[in-house]
Protein backbone atom coordinates (compact mmCIF):
# COMPACT_ATOMS: atom_id res chain seq x y z
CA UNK A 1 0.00 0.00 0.00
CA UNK A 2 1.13 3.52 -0.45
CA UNK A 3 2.36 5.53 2.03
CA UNK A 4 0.70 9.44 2.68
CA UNK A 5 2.89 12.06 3.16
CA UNK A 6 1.99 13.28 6.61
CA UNK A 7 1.04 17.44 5.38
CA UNK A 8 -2.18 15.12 4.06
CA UNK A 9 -3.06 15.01 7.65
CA UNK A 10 -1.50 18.57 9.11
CA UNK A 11 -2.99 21.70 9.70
CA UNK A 12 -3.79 24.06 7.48
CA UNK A 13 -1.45 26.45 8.55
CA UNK A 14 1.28 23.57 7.89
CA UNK A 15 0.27 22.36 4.46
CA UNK A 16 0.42 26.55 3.78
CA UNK A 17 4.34 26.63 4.83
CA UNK A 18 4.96 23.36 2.67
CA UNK A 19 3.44 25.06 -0.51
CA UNK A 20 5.57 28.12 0.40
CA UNK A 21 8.56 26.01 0.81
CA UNK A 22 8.23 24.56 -2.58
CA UNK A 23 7.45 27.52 -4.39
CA UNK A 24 11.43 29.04 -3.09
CA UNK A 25 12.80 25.73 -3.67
CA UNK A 26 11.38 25.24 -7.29
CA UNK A 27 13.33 28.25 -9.01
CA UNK A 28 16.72 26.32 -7.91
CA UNK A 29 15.09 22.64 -9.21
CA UNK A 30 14.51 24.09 -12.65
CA UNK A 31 17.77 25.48 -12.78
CA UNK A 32 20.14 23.05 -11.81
CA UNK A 33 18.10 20.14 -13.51
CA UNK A 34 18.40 22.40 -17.00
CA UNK A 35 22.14 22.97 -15.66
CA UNK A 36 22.44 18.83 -15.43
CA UNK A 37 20.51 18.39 -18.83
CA UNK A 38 23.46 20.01 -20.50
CA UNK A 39 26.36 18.77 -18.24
CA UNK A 40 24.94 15.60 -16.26
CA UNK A 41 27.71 16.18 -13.13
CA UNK A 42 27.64 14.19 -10.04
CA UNK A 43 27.45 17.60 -8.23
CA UNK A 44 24.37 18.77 -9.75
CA UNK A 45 22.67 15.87 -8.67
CA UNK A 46 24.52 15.67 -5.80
CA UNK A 47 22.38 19.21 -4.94
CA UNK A 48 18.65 18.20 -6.10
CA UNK A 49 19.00 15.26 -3.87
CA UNK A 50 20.54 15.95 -0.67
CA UNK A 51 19.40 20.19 -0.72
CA UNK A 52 16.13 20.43 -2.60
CA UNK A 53 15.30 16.53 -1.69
CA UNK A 54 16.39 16.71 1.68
CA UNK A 55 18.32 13.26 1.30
CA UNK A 56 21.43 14.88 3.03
CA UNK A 57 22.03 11.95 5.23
CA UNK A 58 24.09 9.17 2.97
CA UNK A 59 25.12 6.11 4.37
CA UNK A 60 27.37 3.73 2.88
CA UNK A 61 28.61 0.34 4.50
CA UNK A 62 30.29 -2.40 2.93
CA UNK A 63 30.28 -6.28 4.21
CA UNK A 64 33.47 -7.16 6.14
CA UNK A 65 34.80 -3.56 6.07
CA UNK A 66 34.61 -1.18 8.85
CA UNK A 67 32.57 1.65 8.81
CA UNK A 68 35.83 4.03 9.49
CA UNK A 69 37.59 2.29 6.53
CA UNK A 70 36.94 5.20 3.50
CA UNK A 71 39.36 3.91 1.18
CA UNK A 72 37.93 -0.10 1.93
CA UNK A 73 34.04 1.43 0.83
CA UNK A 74 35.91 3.71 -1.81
CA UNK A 75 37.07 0.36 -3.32
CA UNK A 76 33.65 -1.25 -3.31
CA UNK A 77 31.41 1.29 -4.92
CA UNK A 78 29.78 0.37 -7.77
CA UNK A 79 32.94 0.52 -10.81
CA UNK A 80 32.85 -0.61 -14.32
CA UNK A 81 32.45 -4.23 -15.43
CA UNK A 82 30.22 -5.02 -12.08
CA UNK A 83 26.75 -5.80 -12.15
CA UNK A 84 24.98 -4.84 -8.93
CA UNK A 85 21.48 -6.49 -7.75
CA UNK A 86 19.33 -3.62 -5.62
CA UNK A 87 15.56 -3.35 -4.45
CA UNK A 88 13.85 -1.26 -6.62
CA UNK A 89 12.61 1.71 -4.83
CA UNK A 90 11.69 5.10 -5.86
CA UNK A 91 11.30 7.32 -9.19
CA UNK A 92 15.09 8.91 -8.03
CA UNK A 93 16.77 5.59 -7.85
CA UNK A 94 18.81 6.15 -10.72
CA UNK A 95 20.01 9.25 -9.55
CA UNK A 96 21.05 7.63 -6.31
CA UNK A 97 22.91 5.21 -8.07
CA UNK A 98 25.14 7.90 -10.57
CA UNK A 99 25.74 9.86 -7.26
CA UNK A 100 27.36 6.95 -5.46
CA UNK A 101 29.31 5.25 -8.61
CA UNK A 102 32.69 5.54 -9.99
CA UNK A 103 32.06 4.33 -13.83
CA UNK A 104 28.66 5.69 -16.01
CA UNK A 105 26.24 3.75 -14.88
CA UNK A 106 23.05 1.91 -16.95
CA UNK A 107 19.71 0.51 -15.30
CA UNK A 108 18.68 -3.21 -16.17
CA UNK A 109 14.49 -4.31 -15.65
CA UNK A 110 13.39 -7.13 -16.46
CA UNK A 111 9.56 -7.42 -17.53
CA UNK A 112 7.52 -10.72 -16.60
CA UNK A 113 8.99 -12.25 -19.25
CA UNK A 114 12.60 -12.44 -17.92
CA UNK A 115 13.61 -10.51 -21.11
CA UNK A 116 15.83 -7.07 -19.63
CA UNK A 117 15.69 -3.48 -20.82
CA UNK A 118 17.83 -0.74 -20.51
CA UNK A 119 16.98 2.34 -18.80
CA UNK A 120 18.71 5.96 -17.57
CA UNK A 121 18.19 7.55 -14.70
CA UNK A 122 16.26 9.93 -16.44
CA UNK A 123 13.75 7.00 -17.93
CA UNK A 124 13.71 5.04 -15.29
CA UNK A 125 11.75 7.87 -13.71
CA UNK A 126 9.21 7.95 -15.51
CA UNK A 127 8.81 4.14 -15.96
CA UNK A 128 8.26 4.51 -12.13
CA UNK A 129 5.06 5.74 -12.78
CA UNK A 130 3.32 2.98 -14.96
CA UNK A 131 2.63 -0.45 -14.61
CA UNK A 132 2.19 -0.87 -18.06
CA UNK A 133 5.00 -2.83 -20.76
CA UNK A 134 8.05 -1.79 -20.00
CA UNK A 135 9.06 1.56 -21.70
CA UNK A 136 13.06 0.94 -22.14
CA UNK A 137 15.24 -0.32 -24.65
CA UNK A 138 15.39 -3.82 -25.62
CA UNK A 139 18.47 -5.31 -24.15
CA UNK A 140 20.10 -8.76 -25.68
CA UNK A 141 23.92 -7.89 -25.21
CA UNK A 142 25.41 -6.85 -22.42
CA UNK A 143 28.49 -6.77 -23.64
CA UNK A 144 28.31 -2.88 -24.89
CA UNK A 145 27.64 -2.65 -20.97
CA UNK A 146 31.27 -3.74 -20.11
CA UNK A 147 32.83 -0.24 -19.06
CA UNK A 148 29.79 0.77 -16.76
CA UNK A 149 28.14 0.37 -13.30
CA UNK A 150 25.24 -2.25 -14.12
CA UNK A 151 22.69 -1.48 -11.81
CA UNK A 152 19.97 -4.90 -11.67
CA UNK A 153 16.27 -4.41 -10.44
CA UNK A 154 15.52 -7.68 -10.26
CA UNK A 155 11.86 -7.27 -8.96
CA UNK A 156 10.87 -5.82 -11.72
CA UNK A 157 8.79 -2.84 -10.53
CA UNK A 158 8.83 -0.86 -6.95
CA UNK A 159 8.85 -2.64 -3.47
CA UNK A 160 7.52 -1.01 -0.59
CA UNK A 161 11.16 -0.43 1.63
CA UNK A 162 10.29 -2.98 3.78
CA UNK A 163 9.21 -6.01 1.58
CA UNK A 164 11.40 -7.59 -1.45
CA UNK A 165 9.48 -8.55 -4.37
CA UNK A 166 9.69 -11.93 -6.09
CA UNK A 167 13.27 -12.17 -8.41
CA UNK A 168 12.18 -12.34 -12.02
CA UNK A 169 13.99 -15.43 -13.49
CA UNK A 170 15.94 -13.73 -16.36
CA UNK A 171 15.70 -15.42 -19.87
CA UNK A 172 19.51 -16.58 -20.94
CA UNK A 173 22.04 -13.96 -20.82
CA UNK A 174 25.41 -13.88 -21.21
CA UNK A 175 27.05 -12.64 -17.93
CA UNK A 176 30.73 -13.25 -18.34
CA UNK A 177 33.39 -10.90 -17.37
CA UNK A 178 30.96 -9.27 -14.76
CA UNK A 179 31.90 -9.30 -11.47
CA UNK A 180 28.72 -9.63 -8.88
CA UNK A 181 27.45 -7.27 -5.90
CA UNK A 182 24.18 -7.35 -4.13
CA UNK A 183 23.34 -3.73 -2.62
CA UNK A 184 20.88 -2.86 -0.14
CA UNK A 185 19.12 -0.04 0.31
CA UNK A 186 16.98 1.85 2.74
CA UNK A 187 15.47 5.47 2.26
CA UNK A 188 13.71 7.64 4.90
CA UNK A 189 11.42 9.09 4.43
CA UNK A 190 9.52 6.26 3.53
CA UNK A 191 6.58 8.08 1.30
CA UNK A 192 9.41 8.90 -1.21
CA UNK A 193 9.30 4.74 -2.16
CA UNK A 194 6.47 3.89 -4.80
CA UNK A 195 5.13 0.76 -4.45
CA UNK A 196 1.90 1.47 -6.69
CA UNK A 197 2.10 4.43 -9.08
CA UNK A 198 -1.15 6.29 -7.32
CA UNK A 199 0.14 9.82 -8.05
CA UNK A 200 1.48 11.91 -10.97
CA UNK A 201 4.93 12.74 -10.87
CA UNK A 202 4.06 16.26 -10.52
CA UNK A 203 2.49 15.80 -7.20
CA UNK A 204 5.81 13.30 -6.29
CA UNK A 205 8.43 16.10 -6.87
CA UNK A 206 6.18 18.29 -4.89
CA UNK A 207 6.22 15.76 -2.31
CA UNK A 208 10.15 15.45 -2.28
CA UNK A 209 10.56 19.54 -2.10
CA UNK A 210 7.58 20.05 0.46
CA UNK A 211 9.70 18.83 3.64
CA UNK A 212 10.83 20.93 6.82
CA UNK A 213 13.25 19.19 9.23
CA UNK A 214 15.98 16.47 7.45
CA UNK A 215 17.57 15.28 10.22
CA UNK A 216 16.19 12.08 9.85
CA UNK A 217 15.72 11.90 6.02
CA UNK A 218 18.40 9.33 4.94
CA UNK A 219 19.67 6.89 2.78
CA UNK A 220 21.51 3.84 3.53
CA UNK A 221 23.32 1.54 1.53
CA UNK A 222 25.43 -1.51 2.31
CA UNK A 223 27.07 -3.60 -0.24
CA UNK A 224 27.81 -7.17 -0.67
CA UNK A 225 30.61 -8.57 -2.88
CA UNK A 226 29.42 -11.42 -4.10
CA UNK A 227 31.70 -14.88 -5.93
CA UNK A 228 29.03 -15.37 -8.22
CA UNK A 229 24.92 -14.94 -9.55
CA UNK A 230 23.02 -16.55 -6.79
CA UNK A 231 19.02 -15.47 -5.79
CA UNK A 232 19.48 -17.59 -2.90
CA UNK A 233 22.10 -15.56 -1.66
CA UNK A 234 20.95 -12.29 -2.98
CA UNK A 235 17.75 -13.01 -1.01
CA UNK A 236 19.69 -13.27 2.37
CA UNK A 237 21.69 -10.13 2.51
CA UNK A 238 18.32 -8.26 2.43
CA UNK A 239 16.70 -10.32 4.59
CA UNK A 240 19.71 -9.60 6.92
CA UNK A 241 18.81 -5.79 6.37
CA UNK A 242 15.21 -6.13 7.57
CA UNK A 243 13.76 -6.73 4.08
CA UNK A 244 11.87 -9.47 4.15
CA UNK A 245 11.71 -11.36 0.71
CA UNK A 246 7.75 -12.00 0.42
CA UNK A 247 6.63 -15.57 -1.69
CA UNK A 248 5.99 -15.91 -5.34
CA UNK A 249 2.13 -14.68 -5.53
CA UNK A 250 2.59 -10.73 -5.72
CA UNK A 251 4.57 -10.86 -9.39
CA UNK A 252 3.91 -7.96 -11.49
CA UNK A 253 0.84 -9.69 -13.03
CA UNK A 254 -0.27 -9.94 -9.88
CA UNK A 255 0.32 -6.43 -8.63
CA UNK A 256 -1.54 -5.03 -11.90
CA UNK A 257 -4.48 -6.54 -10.56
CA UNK A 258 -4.18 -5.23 -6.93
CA UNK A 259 -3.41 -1.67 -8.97
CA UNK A 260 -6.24 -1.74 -10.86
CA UNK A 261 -8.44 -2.90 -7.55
CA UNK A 262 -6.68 -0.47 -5.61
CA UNK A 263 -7.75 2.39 -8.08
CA UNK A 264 -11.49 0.97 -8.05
CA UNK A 265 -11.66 1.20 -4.68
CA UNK A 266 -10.26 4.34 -4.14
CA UNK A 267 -12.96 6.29 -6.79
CA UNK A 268 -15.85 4.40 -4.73
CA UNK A 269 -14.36 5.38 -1.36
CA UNK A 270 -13.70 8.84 -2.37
């Protein structure tokens, strides 16, 4: 189920000082995301998310390396030739991951199917918002994906931040050369995830700019180096992290139909 922002339920007084809060912070949106259309650097985004988006608080861990070991997490960010299994999240994802990688990055779904597609941060945005057939590019070799950051959303569409999905099981792909990482991730607060696409994107970035207080907006990430591809393994390091890995019934067929039962419901409650 979604997750209401809490102004929904403030004052009026309150929701007033959130509207007034994004109409200052909107001029600086608009500029650095034209400013990041023309020159996509880290620091751009770097500003939208942790200034205008509030998600100041980054938190990076790596498996087996201490938290006060910066050069031992340097080494394990996401780098080129490395494929990297996350939890699929929230419309900004993609922007999460360029901020925290070393290499250019690209975005693998896969639709029921098993067959992948290609996405940018930028279009994995707005595929966010749909349930419907996947809107990426058709991906059959990886190998053009050598020199980048491959970033693996193996659900297939949004979890909930507290819930992973079912895996998809991927149609044959060729895999060699890649070197394996499963990364878990956690963001705060939790209305920012998108489990069902129940609001325009319009009304989402208004969410993200309307906030106050930050101090405990976050994100945390902790990686796992892995030997090789393994579910069963993949599956454990989140469930070590609190995300529970749910059975095989709510697959994206499924979660159409609780969408479209979902929206039924809603027009006959409201």
């Amino acid at each position: 189920m979604p997750i209401k922002p809490p102004y929904e339920s403030e004052s009026v007084f309150y929701r007033v000082l959130r509207v007034v809060a994004v109409v200052l912070r909107t001029p600086f949106f608009m500029l650095a995301f034209l400013l990041y259309s023309i020159l996509p650097l880290n620091g751009l985004c770097n500003f939208i998310l942790t200034i205008l988006f509030g998600l100041h608080n980054l938190h990076i861990s790596v498996d087996g390396v201490k938290r006060t070991s910066t050069l031992g997490i340097q080494m394990n960010l996401p780098h080129g030739n490395e494929i990297i299994v996350t939890n699929y999240l929230t419309p900004l994802d993609g922007y999460i991951y360029k901020m925290i990688s070393k290499a250019s990055i690209v975005i693998l779904v896969p639709d029921e199917q098993g067959n992948l597609y290609s996405y940018t941060p930028w279009s994995l945005f707005f595929h966010t918002f749909t349930l419907s057939k996947p809107t990426g590019t058709p991906c059959k070799d990886l190998t053009k994906f050598k020199n980048k950051a491959v970033f693996l959303l193996l659900e297939g569409t949004p979890s909930n931040n507290k819930a992973l999905l079912p895996f998809v099981d991927l149609k044959k792909y060729d895999f060699t050369g890649f070197k394996w990482k499963s990364m878990v991730v956690k963001i705060n607060p939790e209305y920012y995830t998108l489990p069902v696409p129940n609001i325009s994107f319009w009304k989402y970035l208004f969410n993200c700019m309307c906030h106050f207080g930050v101090q405990r907006n976050f994100v945390k990430i902790k990686f796992y180096p892995l030997k090789e591809f393994n579910t069963k393994e993949i599956r454990n390091t989140f469930e070590m992290n609190q995300i529970v890995p749910i059975g095989n019934d709510l697959n994206i067929n499924e979660k159409r139909k609780f969408f479209a039962y979902f929206q039924d419901f809603k027009v006959k409650d409201d």
